[in-house]
C-alpha atoms as a PDB file:
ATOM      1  CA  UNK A   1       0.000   0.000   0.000  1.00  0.00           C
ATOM      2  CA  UNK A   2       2.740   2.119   0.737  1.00  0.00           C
ATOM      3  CA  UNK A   3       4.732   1.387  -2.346  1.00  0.00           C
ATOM      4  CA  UNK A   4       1.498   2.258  -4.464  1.00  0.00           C
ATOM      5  CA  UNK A   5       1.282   5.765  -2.481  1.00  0.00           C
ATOM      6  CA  UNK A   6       4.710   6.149  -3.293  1.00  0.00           C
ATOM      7  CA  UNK A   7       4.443   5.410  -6.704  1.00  0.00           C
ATOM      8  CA  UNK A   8       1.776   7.584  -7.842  1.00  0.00           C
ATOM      9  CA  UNK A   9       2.559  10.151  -5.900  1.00  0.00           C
ATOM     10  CA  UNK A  10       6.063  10.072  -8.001  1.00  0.00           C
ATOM     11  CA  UNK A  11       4.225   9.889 -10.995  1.00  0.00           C
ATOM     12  CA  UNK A  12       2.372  13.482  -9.581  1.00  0.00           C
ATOM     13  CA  UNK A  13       5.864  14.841  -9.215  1.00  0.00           C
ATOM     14  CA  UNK A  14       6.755  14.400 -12.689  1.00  0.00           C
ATOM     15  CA  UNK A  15       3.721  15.577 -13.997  1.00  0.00           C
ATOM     16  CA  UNK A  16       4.422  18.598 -12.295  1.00  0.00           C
ATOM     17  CA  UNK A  17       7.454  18.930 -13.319  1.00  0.00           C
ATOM     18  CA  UNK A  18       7.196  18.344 -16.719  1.00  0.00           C
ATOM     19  CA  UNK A  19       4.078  20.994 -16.995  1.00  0.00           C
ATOM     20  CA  UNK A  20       6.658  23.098 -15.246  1.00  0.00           C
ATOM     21  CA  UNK A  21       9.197  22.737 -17.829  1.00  0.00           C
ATOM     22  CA  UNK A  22       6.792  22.923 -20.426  1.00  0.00           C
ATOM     23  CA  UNK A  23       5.241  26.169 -19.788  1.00  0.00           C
ATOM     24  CA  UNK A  24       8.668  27.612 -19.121  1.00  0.00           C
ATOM     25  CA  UNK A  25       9.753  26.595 -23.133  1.00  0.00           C
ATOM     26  CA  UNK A  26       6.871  28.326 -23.824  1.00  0.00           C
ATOM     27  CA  UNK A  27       7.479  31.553 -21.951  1.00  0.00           C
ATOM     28  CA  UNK A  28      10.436  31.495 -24.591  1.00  0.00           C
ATOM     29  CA  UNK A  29       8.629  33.742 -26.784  1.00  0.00           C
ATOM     30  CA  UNK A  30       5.267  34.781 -24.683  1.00  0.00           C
ATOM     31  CA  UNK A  31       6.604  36.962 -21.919  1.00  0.00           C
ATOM     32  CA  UNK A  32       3.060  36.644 -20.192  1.00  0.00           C
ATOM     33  CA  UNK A  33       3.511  33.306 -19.549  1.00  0.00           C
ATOM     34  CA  UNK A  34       7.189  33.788 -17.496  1.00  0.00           C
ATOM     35  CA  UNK A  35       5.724  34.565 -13.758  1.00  0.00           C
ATOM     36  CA  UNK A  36       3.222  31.127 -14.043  1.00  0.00           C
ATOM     37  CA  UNK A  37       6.244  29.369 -13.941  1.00  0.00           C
ATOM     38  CA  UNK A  38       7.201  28.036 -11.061  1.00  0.00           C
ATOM     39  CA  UNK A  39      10.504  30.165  -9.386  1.00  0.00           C
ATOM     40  CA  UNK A  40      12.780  27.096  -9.140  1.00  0.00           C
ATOM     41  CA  UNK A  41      11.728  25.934 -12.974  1.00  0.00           C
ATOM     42  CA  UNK A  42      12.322  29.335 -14.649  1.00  0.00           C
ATOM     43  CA  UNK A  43      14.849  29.032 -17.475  1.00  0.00           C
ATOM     44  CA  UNK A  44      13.966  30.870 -20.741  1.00  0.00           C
ATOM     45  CA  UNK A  45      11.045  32.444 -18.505  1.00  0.00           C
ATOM     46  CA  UNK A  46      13.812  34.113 -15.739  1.00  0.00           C
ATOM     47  CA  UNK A  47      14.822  36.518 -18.965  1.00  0.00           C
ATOM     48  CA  UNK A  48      11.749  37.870 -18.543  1.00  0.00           C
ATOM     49  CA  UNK A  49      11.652  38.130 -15.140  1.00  0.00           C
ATOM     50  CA  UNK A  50      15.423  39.607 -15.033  1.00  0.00           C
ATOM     51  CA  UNK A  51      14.279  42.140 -17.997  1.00  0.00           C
ATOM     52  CA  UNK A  52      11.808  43.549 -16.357  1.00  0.00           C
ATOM     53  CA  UNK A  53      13.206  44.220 -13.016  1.00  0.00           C
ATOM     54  CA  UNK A  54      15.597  45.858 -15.162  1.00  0.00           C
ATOM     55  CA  UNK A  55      13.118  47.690 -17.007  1.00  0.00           C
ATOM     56  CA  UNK A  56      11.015  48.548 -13.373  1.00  0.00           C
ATOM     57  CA  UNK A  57      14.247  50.639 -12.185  1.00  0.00           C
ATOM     58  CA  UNK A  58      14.732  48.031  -8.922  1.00  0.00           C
ATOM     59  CA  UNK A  59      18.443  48.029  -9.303  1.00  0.00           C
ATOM     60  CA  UNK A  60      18.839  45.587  -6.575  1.00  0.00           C
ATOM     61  CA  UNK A  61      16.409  43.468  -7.282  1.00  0.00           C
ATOM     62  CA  UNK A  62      18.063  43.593 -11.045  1.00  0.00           C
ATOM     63  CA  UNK A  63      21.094  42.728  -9.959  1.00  0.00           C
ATOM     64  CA  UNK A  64      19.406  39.350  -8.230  1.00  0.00           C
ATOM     65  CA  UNK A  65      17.345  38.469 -11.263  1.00  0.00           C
ATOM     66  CA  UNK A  66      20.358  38.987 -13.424  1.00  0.00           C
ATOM     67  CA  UNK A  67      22.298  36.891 -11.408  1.00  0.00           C
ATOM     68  CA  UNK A  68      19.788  34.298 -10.994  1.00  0.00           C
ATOM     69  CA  UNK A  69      19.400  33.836 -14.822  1.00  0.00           C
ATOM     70  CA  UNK A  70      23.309  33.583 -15.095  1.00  0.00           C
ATOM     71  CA  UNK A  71      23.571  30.873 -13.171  1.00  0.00           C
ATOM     72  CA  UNK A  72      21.051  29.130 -14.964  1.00  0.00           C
ATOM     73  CA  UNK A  73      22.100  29.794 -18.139  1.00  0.00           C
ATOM     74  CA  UNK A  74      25.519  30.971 -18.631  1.00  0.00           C
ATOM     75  CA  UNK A  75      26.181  30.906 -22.186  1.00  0.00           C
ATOM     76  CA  UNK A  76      23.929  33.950 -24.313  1.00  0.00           C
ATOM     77  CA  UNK A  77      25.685  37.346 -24.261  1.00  0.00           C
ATOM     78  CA  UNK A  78      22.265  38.729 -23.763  1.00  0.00           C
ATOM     79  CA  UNK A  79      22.472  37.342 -20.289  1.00  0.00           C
ATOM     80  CA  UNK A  80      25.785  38.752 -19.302  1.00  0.00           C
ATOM     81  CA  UNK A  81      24.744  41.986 -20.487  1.00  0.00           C
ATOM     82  CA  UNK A  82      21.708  42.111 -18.598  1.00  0.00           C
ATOM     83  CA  UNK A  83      23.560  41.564 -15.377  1.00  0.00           C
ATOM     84  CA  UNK A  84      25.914  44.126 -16.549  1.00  0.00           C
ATOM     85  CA  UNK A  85      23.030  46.719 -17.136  1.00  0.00           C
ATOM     86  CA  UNK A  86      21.578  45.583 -13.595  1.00  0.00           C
ATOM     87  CA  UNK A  87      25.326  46.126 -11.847  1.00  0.00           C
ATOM     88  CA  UNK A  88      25.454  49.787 -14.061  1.00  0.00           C
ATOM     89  CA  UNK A  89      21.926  50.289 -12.748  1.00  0.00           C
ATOM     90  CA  UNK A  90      23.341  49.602  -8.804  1.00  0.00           C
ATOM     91  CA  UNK A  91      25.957  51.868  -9.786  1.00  0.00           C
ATOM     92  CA  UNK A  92      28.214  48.981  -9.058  1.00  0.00           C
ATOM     93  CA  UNK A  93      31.027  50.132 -11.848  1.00  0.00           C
ATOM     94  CA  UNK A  94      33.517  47.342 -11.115  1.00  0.00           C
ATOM     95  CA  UNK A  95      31.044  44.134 -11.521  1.00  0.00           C
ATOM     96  CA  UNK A  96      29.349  45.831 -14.697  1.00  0.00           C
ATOM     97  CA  UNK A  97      32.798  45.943 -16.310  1.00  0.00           C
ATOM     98  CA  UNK A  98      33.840  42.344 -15.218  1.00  0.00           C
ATOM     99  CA  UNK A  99      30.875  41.256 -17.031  1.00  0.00           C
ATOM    100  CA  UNK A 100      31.373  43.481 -19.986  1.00  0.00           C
ATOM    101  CA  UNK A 101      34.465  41.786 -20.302  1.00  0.00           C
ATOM    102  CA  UNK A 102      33.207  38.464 -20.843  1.00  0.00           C
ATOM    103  CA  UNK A 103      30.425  38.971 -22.565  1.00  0.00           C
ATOM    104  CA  UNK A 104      32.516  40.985 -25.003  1.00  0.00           C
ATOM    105  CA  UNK A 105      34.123  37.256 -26.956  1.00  0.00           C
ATOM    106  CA  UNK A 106      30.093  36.804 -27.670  1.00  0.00           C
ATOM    107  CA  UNK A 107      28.577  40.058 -28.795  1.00  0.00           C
ATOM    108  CA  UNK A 108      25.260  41.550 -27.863  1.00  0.00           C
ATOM    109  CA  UNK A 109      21.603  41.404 -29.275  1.00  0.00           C
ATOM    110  CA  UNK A 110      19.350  42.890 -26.698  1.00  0.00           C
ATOM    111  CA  UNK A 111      18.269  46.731 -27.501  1.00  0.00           C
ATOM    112  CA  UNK A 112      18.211  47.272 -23.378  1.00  0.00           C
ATOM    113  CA  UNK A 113      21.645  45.725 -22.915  1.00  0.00           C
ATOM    114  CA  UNK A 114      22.585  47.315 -25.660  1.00  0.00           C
ATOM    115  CA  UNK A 115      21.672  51.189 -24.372  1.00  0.00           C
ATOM    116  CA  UNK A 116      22.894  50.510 -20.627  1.00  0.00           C
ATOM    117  CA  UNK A 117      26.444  48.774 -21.946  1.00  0.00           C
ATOM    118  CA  UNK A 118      26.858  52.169 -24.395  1.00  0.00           C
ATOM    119  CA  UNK A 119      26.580  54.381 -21.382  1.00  0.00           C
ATOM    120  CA  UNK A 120      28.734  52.685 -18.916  1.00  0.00           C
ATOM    121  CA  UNK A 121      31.343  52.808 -21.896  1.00  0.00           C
ATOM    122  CA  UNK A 122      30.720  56.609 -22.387  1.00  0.00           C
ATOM    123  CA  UNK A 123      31.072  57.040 -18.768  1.00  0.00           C
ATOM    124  CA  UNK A 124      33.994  54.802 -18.506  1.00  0.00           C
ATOM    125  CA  UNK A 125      35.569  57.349 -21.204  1.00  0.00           C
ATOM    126  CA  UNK A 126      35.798  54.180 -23.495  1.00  0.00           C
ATOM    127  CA  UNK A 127      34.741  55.914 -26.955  1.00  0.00           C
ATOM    128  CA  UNK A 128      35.174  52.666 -29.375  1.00  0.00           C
ATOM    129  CA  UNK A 129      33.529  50.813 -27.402  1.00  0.00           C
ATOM    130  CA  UNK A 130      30.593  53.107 -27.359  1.00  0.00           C
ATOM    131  CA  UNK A 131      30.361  53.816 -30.644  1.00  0.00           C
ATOM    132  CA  UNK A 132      30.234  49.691 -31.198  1.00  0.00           C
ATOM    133  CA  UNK A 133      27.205  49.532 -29.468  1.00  0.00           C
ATOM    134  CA  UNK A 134      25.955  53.085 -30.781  1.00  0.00           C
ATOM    135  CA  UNK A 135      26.165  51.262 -34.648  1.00  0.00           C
ATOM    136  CA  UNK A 136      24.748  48.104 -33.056  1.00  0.00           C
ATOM    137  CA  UNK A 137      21.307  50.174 -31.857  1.00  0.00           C
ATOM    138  CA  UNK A 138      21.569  51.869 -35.163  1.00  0.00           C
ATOM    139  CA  UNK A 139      21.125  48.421 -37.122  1.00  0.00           C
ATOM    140  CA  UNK A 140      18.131  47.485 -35.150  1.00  0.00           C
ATOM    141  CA  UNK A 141      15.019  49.077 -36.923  1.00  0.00           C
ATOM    142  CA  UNK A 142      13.494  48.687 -33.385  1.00  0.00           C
ATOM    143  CA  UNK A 143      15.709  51.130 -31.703  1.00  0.00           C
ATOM    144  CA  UNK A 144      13.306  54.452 -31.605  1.00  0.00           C
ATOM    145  CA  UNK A 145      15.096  57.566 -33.618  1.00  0.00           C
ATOM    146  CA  UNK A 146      14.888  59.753 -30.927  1.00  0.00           C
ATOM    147  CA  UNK A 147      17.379  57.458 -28.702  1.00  0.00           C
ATOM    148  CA  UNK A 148      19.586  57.731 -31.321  1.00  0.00           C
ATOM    149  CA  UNK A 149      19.790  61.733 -31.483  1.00  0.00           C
ATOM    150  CA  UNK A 150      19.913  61.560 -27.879  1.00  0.00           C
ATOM    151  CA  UNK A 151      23.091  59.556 -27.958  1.00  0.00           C
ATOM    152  CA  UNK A 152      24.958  60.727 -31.129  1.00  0.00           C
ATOM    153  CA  UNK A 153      26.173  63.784 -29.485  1.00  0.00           C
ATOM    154  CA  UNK A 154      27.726  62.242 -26.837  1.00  0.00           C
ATOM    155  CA  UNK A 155      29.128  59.055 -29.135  1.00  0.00           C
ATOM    156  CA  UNK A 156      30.180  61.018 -32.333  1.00  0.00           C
ATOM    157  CA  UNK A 157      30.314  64.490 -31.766  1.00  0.00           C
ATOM    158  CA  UNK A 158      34.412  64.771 -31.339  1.00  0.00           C
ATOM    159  CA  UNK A 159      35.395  65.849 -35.011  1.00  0.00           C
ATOM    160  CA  UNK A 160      37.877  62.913 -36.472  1.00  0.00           C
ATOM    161  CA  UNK A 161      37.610  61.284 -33.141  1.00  0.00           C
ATOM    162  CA  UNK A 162      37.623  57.521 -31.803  1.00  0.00           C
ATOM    163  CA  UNK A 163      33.958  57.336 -32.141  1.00  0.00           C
ATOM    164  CA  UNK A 164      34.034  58.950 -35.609  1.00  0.00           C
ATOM    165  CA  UNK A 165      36.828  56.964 -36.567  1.00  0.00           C
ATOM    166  CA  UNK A 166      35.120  52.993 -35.408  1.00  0.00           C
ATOM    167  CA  UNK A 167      31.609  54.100 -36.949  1.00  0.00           C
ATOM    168  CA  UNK A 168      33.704  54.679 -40.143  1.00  0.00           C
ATOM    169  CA  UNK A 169      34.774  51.053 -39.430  1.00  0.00           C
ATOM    170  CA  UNK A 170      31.620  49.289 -38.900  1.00  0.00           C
ATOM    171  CA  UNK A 171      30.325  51.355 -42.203  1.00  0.00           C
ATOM    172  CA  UNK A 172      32.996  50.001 -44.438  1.00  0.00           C
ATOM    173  CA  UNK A 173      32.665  46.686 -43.061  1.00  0.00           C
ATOM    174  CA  UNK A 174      29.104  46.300 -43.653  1.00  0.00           C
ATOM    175  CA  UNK A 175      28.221  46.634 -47.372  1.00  0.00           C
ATOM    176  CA  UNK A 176      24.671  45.903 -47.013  1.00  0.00           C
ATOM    177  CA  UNK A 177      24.150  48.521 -44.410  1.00  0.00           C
ATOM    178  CA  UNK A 178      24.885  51.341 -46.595  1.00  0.00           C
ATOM    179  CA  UNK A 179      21.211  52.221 -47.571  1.00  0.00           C
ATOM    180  CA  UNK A 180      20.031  52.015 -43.869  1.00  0.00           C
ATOM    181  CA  UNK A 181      23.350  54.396 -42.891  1.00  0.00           C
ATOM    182  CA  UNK A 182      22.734  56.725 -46.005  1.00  0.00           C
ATOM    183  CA  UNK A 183      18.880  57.501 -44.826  1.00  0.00           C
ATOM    184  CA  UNK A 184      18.445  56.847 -41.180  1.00  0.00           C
ATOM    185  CA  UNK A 185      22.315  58.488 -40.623  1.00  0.00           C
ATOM    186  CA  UNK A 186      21.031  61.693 -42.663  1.00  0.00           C
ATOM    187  CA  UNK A 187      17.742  62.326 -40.122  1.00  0.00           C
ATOM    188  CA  UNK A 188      18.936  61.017 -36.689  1.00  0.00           C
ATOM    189  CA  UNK A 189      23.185  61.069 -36.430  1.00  0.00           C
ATOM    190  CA  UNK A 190      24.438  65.056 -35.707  1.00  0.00           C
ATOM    191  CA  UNK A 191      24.829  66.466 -39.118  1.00  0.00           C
ATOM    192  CA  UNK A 192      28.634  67.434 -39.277  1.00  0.00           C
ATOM    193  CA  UNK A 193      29.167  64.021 -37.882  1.00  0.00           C
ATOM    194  CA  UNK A 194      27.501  61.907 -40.354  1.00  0.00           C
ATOM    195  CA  UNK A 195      28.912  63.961 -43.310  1.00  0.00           C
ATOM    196  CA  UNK A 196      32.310  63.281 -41.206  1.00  0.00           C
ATOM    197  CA  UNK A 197      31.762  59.794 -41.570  1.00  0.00           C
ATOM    198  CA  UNK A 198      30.086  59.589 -45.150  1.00  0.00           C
ATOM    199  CA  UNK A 199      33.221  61.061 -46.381  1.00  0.00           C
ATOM    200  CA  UNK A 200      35.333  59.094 -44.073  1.00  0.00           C
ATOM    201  CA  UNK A 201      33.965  55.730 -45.639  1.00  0.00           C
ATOM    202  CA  UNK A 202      34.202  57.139 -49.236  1.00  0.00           C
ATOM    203  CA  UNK A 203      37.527  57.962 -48.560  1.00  0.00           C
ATOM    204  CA  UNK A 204      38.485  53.901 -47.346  1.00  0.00           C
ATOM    205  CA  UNK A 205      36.457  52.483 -50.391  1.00  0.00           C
ATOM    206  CA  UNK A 206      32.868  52.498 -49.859  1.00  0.00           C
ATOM    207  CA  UNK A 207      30.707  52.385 -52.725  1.00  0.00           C
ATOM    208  CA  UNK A 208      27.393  54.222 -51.907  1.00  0.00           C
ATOM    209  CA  UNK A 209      24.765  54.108 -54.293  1.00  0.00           C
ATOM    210  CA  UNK A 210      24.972  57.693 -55.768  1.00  0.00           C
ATOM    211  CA  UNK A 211      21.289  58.527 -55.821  1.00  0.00           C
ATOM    212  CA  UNK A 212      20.749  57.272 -51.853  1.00  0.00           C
ATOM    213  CA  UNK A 213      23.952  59.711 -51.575  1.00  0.00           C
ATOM    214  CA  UNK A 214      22.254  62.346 -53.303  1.00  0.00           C
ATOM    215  CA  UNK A 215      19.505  62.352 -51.415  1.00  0.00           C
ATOM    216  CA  UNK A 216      21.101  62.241 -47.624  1.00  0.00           C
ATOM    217  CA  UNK A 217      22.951  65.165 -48.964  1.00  0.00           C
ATOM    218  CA  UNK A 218      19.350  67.136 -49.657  1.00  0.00           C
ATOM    219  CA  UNK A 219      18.763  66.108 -46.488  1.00  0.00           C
ATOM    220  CA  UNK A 220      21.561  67.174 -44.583  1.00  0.00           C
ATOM    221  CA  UNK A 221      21.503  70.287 -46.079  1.00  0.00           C
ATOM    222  CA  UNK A 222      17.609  70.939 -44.445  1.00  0.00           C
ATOM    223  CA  UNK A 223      19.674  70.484 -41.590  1.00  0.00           C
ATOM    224  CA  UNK A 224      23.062  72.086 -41.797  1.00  0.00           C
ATOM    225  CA  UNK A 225      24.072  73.568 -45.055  1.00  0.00           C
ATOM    226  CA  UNK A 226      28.021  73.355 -44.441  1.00  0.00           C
ATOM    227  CA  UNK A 227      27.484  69.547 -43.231  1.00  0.00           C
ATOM    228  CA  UNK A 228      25.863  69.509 -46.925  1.00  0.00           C
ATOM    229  CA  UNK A 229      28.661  71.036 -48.625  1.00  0.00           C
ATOM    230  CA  UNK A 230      31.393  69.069 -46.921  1.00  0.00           C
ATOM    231  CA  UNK A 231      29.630  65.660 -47.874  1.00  0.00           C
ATOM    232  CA  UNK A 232      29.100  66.824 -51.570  1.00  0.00           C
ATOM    233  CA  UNK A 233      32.334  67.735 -51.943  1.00  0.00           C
ATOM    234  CA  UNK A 234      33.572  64.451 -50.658  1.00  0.00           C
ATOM    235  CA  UNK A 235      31.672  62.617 -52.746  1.00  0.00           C
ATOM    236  CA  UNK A 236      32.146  64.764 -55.994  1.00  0.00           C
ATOM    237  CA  UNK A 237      34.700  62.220 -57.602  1.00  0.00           C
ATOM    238  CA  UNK A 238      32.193  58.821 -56.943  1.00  0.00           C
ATOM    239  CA  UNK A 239      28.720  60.562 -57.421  1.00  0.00           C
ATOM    240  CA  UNK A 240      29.905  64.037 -59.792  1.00  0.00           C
ATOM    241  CA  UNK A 241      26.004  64.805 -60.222  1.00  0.00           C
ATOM    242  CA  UNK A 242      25.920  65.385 -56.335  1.00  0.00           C
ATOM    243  CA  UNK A 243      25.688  69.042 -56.529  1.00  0.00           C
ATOM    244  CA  UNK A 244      22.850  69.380 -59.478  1.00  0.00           C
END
């Protein structure tokens, strides 16, 4: 009798469990779902649960969610920067940057991350670094405008600077970004800093598509004629119909 009471009640406990484990695989992509989970199941469902204490401005409880969904899964970069935002958050400098560090070798996906790991490199005085992740939250057509004009000051606004210099980089590198950097650049990067790095990336090779080219110029020039006239000129020898 005792053995049967045993038995089923083991077969209850698996049950359990595997709803448990079930409903957290699910949470993977319905964040609504993460908090039915039970605490000491949570997997996929505890980036949910660390993302929004982020988001809810508890910095310590952040830092324990964070932590929490470390442990349990190590390995995404999106993880590690979470707990890196949640240390920035704390104002705990040193632990941010250890995680920084090794989430570095992976790269980072998460717009949130992304933001809070830009700023602790700004404040860090690390310039490349922030104009990495600047170009990163530039790619992502989720990343609102005005974020971006918020930042680009601060990231790009030193004339031939560090920050100047990587975004330069990560244009050159990244043919099939150039229509994205030729009309979103023109409206939301600080004029003389996008003409600075237009001509920059003509100068190391970049073919731009002379009509998109064209056309950020007109638009730069809405916004700061000598911006305008720097990029035109820059671009005279690829695109010579620039200034018609």
């Amino acid at each position: 009798m005792i053995g049967r009471i045993i038995w089923f009640a083991t077969l209850a406990a698996l049950a359990l469990l595997t709803a448990g484990l079930q409903l957290d695989m699910q949470s993977k992509g319905t964040a609504q779902l993460a908090r039915a989970v039970p605490a000491p199941l949570r997997s996929y469902a505890q980036t949910h649960i660390a993302h929004a204490a982020l988001q809810a401005g508890d910095a310590q409880l952040a830092v324990a969610e964070a932590k929490r969904l470390v442990r349990r899964r190590p390995l995404p970069a999106e993880n590690l920067t979470l707990l890196a935002a949640a240390h920035a958050r704390a104002g705990e400098v040193d632990q941010a940057t250890q995680a920084i560090r090794i989430a570095g070798q992976r790269g980072w996906r998460e717009g949130a991350a992304q933001e809070a790991v830009l700023r602790l490199a700004l404040s860090a005085g690390d310039d490349a670094e922030a104009a990495r992740r600047y170009a990163a939250l530039f790619l992502r057509p989720q990343t609102p405008d005005r974020l971006l004009e918020e930042l680009g000051p601060a990231v790009m606004g030193e004339a031939g600077g560090l920050g100047q210099q990587t975004v330069i980089a990560v244009v050159v590198g990244g043919e099939r970004w150039h229509p994205q950097f030729l009309r979103r650049g023109a409206s939301v990067m600080p004029p003389a800093a996008f003409s600075a790095i237009a001509a920059g990336s003509l100068a190391k090779g970049a073919q731009f598509d002379c009509t998109q080219l064209k056309q950020s110029a007109a638009a730069i020039a809405q916004r700061d004629a000598g911006a305008a006239s720097t990029l035109r000129a820059a671009a005279a020898r690829r695109c010579p119909d620039i200034t018609g």
